[in-house]
N, C-alpha and C. Protein backbone atom coordinates (compact mmCIF):
# COMPACT_ATOMS: atom_id res chain seq x y z
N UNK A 1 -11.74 -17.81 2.17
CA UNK A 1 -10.75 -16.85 2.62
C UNK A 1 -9.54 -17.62 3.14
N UNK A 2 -8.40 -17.24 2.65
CA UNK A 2 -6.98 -17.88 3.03
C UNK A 2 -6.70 -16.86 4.33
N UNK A 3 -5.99 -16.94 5.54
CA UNK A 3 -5.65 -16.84 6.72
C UNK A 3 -4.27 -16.86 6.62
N UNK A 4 -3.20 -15.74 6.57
CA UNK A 4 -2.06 -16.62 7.45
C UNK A 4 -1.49 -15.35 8.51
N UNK A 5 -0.92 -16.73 9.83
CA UNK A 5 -0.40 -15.65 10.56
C UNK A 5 0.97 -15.67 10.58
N UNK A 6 1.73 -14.32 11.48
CA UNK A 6 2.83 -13.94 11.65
C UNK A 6 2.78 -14.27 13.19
N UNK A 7 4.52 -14.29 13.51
CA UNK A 7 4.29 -15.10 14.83
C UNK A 7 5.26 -14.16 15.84
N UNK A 8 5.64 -13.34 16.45
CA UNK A 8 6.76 -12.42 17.23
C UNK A 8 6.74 -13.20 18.96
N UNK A 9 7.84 -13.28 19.10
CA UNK A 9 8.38 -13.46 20.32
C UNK A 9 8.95 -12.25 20.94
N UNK A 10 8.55 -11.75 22.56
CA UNK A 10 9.43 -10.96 22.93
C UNK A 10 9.59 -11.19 23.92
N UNK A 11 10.91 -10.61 24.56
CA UNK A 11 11.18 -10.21 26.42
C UNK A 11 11.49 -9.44 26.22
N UNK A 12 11.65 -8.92 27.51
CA UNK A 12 11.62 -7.72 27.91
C UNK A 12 11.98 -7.56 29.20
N UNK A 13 13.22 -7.73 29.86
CA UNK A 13 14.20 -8.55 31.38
C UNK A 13 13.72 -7.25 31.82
N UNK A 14 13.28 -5.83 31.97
CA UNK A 14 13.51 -4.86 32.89
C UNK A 14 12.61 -4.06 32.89
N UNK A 15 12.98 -2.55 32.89
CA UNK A 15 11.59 -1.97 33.35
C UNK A 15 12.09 -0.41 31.64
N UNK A 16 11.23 0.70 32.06
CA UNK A 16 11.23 1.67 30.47
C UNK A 16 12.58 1.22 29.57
N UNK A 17 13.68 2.14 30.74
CA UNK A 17 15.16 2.31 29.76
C UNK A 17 15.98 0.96 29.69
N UNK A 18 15.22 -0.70 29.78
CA UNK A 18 16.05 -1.32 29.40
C UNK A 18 16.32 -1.97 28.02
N UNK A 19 16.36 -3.47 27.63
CA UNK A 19 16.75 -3.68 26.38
C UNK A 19 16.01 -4.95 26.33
N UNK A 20 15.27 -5.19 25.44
CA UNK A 20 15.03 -6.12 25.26
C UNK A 20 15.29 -7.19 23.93
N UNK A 21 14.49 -7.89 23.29
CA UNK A 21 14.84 -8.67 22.27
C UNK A 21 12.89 -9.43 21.70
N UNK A 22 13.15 -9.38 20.35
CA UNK A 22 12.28 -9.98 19.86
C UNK A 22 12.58 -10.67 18.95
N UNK A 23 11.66 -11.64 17.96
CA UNK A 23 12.19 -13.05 17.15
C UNK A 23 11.02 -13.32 16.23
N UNK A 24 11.31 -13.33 15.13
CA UNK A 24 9.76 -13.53 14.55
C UNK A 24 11.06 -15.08 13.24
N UNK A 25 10.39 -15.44 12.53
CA UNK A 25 11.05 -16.55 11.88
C UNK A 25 12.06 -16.09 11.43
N UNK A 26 12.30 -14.74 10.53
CA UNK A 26 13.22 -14.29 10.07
C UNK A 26 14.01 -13.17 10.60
N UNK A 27 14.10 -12.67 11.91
CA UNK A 27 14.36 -11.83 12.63
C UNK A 27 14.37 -11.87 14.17
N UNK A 28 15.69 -11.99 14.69
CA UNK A 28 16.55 -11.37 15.81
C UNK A 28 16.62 -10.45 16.30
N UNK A 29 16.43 -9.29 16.90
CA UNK A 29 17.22 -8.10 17.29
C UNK A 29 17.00 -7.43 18.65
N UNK A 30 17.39 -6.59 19.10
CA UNK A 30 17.41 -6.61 20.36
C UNK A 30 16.22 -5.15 20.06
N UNK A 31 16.14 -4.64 21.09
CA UNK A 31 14.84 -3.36 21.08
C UNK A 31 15.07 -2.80 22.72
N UNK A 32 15.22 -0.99 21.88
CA UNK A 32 14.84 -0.34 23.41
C UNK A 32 13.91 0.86 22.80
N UNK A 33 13.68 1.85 23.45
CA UNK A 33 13.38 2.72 23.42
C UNK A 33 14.80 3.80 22.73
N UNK A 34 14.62 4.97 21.71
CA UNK A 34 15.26 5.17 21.03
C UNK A 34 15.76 6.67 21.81
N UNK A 35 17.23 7.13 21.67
CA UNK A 35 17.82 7.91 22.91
C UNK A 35 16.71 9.57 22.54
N UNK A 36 16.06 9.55 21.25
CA UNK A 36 15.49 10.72 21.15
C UNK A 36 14.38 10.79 22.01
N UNK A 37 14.09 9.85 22.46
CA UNK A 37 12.68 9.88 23.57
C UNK A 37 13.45 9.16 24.91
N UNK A 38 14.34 9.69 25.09
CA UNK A 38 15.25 9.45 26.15
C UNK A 38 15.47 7.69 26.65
N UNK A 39 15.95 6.96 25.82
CA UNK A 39 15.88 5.76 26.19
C UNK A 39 17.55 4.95 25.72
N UNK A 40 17.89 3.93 25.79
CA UNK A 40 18.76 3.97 25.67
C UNK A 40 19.95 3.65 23.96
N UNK A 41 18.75 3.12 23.26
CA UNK A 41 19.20 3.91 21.74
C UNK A 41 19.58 2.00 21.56
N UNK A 42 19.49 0.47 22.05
CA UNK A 42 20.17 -0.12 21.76
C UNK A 42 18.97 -0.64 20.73
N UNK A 43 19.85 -1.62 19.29
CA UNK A 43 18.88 -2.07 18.50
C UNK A 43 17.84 -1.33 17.99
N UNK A 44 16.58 -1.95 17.84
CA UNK A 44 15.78 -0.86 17.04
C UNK A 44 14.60 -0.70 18.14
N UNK A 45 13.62 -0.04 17.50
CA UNK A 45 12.68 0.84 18.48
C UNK A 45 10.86 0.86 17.54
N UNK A 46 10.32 0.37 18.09
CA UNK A 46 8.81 0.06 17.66
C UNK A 46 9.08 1.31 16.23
N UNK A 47 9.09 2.81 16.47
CA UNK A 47 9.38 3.73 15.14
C UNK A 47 9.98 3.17 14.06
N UNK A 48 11.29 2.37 14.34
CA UNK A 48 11.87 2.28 13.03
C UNK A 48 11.30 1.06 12.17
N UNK A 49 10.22 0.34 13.33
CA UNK A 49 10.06 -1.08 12.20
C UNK A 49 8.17 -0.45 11.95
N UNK A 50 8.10 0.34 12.23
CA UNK A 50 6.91 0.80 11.72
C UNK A 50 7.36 1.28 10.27
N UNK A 51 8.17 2.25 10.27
CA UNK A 51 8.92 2.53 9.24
C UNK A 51 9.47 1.66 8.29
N UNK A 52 9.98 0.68 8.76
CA UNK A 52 10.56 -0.35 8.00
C UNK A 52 9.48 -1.17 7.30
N UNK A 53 8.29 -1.70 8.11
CA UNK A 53 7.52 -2.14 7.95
C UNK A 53 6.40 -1.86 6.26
N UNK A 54 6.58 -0.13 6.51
CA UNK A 54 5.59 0.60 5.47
C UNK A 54 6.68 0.66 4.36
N UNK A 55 7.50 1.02 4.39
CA UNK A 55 8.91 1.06 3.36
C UNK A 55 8.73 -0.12 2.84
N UNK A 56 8.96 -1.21 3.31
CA UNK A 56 9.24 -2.87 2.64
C UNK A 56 8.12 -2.74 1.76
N UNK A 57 7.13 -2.72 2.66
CA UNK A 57 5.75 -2.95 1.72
C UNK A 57 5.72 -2.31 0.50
N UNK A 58 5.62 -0.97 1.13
CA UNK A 58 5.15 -0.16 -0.47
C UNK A 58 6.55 -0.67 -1.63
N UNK A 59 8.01 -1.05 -1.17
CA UNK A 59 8.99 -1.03 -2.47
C UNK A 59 8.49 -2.34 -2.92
N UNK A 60 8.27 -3.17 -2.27
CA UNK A 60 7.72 -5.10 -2.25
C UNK A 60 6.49 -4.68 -3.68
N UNK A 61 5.48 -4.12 -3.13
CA UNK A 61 4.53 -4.24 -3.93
C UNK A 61 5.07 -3.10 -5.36
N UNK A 62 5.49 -1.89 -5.33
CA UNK A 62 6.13 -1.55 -6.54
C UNK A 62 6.35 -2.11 -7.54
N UNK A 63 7.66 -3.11 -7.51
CA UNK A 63 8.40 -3.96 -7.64
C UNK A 63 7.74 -4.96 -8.49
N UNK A 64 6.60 -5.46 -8.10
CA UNK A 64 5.23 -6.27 -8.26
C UNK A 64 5.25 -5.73 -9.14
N UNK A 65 4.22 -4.90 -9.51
CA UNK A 65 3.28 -3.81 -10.31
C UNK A 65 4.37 -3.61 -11.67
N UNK A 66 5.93 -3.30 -10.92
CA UNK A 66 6.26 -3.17 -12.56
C UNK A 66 6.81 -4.36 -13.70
N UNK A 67 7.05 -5.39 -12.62
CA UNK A 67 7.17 -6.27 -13.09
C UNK A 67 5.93 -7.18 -13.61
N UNK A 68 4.56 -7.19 -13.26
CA UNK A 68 3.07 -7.68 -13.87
C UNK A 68 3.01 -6.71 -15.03
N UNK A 69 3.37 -5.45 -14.95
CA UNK A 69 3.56 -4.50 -15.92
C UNK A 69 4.10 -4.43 -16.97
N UNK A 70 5.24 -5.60 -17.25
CA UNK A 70 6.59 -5.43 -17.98
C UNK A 70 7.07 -4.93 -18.41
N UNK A 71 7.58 -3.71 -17.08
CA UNK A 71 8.86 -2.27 -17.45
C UNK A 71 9.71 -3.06 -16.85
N UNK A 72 10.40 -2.21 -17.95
CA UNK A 72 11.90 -2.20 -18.00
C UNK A 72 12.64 -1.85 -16.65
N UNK A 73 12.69 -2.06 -15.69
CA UNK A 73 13.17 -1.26 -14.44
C UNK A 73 14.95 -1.32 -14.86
N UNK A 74 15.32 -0.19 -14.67
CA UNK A 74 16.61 -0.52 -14.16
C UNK A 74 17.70 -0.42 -12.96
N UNK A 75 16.66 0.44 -12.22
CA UNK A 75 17.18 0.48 -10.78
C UNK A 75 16.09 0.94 -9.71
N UNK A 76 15.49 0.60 -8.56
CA UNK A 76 14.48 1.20 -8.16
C UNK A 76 15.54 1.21 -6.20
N UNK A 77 15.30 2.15 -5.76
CA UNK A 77 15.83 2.44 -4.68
C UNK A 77 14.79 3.32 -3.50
N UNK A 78 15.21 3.48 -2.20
CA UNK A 78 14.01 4.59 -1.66
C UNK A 78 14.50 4.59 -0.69
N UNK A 79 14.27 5.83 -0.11
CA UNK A 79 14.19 6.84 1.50
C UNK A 79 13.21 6.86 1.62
N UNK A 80 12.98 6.33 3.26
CA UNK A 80 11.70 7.04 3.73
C UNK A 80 11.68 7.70 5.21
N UNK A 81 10.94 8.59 5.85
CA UNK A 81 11.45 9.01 6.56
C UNK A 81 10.37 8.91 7.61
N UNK A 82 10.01 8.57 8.72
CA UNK A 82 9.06 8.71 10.06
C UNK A 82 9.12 10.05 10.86
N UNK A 83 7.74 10.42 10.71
CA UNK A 83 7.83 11.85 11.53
C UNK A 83 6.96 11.24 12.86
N UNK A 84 7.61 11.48 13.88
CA UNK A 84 6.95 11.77 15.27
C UNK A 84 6.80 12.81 16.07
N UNK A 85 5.72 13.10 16.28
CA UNK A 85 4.92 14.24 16.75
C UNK A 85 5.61 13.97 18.88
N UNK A 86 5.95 14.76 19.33
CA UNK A 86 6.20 14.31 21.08
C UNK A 86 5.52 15.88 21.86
N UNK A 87 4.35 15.73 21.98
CA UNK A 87 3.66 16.83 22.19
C UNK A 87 3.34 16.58 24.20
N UNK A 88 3.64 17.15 24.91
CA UNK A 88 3.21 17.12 26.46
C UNK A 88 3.04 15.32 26.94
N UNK A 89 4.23 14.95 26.53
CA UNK A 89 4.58 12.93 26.95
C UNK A 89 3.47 12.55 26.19
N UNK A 90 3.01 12.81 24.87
CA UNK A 90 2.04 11.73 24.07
C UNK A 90 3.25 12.02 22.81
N UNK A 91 3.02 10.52 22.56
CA UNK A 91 3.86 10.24 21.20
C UNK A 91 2.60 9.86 20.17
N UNK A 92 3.27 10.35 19.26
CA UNK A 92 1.97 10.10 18.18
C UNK A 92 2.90 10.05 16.81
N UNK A 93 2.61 9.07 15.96
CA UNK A 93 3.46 9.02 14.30
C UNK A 93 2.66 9.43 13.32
N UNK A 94 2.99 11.14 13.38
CA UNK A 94 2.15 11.65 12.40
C UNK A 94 1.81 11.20 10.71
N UNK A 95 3.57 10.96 10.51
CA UNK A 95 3.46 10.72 8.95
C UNK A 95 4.72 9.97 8.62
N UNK A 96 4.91 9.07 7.41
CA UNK A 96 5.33 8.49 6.41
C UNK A 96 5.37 9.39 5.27
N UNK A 97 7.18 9.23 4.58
CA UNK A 97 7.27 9.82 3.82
C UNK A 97 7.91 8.95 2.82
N UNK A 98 7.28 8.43 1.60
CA UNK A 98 8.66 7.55 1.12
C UNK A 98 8.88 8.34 0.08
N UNK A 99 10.24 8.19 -0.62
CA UNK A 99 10.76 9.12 -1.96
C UNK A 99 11.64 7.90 -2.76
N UNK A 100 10.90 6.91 -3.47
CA UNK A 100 10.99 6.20 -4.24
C UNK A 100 12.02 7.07 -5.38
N UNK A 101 13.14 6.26 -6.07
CA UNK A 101 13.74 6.39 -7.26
C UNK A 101 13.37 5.05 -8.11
N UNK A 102 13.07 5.69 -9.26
CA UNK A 102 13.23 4.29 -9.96
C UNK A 102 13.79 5.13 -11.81
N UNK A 103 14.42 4.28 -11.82
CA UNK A 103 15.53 4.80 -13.09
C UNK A 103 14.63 3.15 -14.39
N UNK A 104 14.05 3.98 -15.41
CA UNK A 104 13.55 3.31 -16.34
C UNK A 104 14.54 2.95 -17.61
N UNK A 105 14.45 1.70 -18.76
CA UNK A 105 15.72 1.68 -19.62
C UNK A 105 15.00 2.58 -20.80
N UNK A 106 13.61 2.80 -20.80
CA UNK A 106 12.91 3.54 -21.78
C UNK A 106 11.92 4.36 -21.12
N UNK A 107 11.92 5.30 -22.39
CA UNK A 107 10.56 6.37 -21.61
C UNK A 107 9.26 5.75 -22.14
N UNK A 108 8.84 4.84 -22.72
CA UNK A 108 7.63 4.50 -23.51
C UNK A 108 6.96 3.91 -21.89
N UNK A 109 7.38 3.79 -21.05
CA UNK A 109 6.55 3.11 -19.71
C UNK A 109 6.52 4.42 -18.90
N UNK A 110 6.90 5.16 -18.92
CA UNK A 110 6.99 6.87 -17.64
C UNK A 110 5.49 6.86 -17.33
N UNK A 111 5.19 7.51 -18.38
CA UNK A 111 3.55 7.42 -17.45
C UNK A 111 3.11 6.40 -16.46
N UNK A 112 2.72 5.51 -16.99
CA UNK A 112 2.83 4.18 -16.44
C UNK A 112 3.29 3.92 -15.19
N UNK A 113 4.63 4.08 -15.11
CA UNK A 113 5.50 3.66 -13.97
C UNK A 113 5.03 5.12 -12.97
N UNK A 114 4.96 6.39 -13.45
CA UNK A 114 4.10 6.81 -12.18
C UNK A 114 2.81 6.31 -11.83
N UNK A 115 1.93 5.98 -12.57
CA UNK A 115 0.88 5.28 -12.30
C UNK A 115 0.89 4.68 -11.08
N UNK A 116 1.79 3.36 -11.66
CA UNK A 116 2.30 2.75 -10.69
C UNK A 116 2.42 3.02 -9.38
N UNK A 117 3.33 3.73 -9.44
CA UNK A 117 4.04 4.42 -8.09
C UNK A 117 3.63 4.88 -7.02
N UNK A 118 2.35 5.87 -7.50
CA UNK A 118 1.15 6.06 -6.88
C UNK A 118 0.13 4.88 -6.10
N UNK A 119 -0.17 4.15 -7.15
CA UNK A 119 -0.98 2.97 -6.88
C UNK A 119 -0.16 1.77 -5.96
N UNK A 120 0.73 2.22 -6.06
CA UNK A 120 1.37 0.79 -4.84
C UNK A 120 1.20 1.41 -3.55
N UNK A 121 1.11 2.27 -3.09
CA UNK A 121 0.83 2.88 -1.96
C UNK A 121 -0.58 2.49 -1.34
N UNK A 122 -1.22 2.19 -2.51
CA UNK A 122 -2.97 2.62 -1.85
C UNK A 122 -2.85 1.08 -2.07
N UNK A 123 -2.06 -0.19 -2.23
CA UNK A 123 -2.53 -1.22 -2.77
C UNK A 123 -1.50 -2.03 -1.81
N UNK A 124 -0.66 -1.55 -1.28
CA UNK A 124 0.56 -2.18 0.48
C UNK A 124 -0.29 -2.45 1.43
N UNK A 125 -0.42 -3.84 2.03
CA UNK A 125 -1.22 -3.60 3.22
C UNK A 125 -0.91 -3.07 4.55
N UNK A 126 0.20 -2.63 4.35
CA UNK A 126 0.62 -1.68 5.45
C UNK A 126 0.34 -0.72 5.44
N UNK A 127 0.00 0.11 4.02
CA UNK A 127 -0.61 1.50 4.21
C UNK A 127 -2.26 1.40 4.50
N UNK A 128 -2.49 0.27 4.09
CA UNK A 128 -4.04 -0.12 4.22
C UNK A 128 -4.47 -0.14 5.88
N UNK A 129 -3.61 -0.57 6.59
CA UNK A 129 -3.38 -0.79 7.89
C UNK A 129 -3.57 0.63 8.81
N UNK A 130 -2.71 1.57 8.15
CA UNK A 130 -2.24 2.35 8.28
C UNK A 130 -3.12 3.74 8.36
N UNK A 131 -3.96 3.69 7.23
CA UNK A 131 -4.97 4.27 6.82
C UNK A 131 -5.98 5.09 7.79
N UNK A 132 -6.16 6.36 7.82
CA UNK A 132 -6.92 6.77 8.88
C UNK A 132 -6.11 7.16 10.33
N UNK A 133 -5.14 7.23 10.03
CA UNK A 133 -4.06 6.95 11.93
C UNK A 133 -2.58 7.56 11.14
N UNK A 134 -2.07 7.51 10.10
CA UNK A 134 -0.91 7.84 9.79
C UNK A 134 -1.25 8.32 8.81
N UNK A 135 -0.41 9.67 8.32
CA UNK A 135 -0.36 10.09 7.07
C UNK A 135 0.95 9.62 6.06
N UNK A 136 0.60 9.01 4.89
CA UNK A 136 1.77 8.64 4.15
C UNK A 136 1.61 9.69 2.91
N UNK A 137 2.75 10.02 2.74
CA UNK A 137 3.34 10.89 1.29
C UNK A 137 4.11 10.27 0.45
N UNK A 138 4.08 10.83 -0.83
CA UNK A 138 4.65 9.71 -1.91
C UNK A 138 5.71 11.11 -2.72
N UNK A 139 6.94 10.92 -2.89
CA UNK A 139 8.21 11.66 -3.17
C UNK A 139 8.77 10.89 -4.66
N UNK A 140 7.73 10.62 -5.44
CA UNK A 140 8.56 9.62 -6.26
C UNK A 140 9.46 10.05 -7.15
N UNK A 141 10.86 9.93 -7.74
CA UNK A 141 11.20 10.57 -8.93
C UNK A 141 11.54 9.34 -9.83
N UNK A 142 11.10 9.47 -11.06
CA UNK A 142 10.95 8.36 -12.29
C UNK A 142 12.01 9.18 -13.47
N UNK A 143 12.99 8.69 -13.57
CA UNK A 143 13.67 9.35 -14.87
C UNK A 143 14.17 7.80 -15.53
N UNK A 144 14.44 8.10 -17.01
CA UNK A 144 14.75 7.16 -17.91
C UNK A 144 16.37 7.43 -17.79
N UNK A 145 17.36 6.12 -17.88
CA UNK A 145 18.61 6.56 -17.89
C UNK A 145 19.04 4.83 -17.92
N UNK A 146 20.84 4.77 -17.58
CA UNK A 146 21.16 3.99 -17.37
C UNK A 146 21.64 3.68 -16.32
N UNK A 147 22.09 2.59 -15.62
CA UNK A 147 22.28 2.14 -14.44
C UNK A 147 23.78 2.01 -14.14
């Protein structure tokens, strides 16, 4: 079994509504609490890199799949959206929504590339992670065209 780890640095100078900062090899940024849960909105907020986190993954591994695949991609893009539940001061992240585009140069891969599309979800280890605690939805639209 191969092992590797990820490494995050944080502070955190104050107390709920202040600002802090974290550092991982490839990432800087500062972090508070986000102004919708009354905080002060600076940098990003544990939600959005959860979000970010499941987004990267599932387009990362896509990406993979159609390229081991050898489609034609000609443009692949995506929204995704984080729902949080704020029920009596419990926060809870009900669901993940991503809505993948991916624009093909032929239709002879469509099937396929939904295949795909589907299967990168269940095959991200972030949704794997994820699994059982968050609900993720898959929005994909696959049309053949040009770029």
């Amino acid at each position: 079994m191969a092992l590797h780890s990820f490494h995050l640095t944080a502070d955190w100078p104050g107390l709920r509504n202040d600002v802090g900062t974290i550092e991982t090899a490839n990432l800087h940024t500062q972090i508070s609490i986000p102004p919708e849960m009354d905080g002060p909105g600076i940098g990003t907020n544990p939600d959005e890199m959860l979000l970010g986190a499941a987004a990267t993954c599932y387009i990362i591994t896509l990406a993979a799949m159609l390229e081991r695949s050898k489609i034609d991609k000609g443009q692949l893009t995506m929204t995704s959206e984080g729902i949080v539940d704020i029920t009596n001061g419990v926060i809870t992240y009900k669901k993940i929504i991503h809505r993948p585009y991916l624009i093909l140069q032929s239709d002879k891969d469509l099937a396929l590339a939904h295949k795909l599309a589907q299967k990168a979800e269940s095959s991200c280890m972030i949704s794997r992670a994820l699994k059982g605690n968050v609900e993720i939805e898959l929005e994909a639209k696959i049309e053949v065209g040009s770029v």
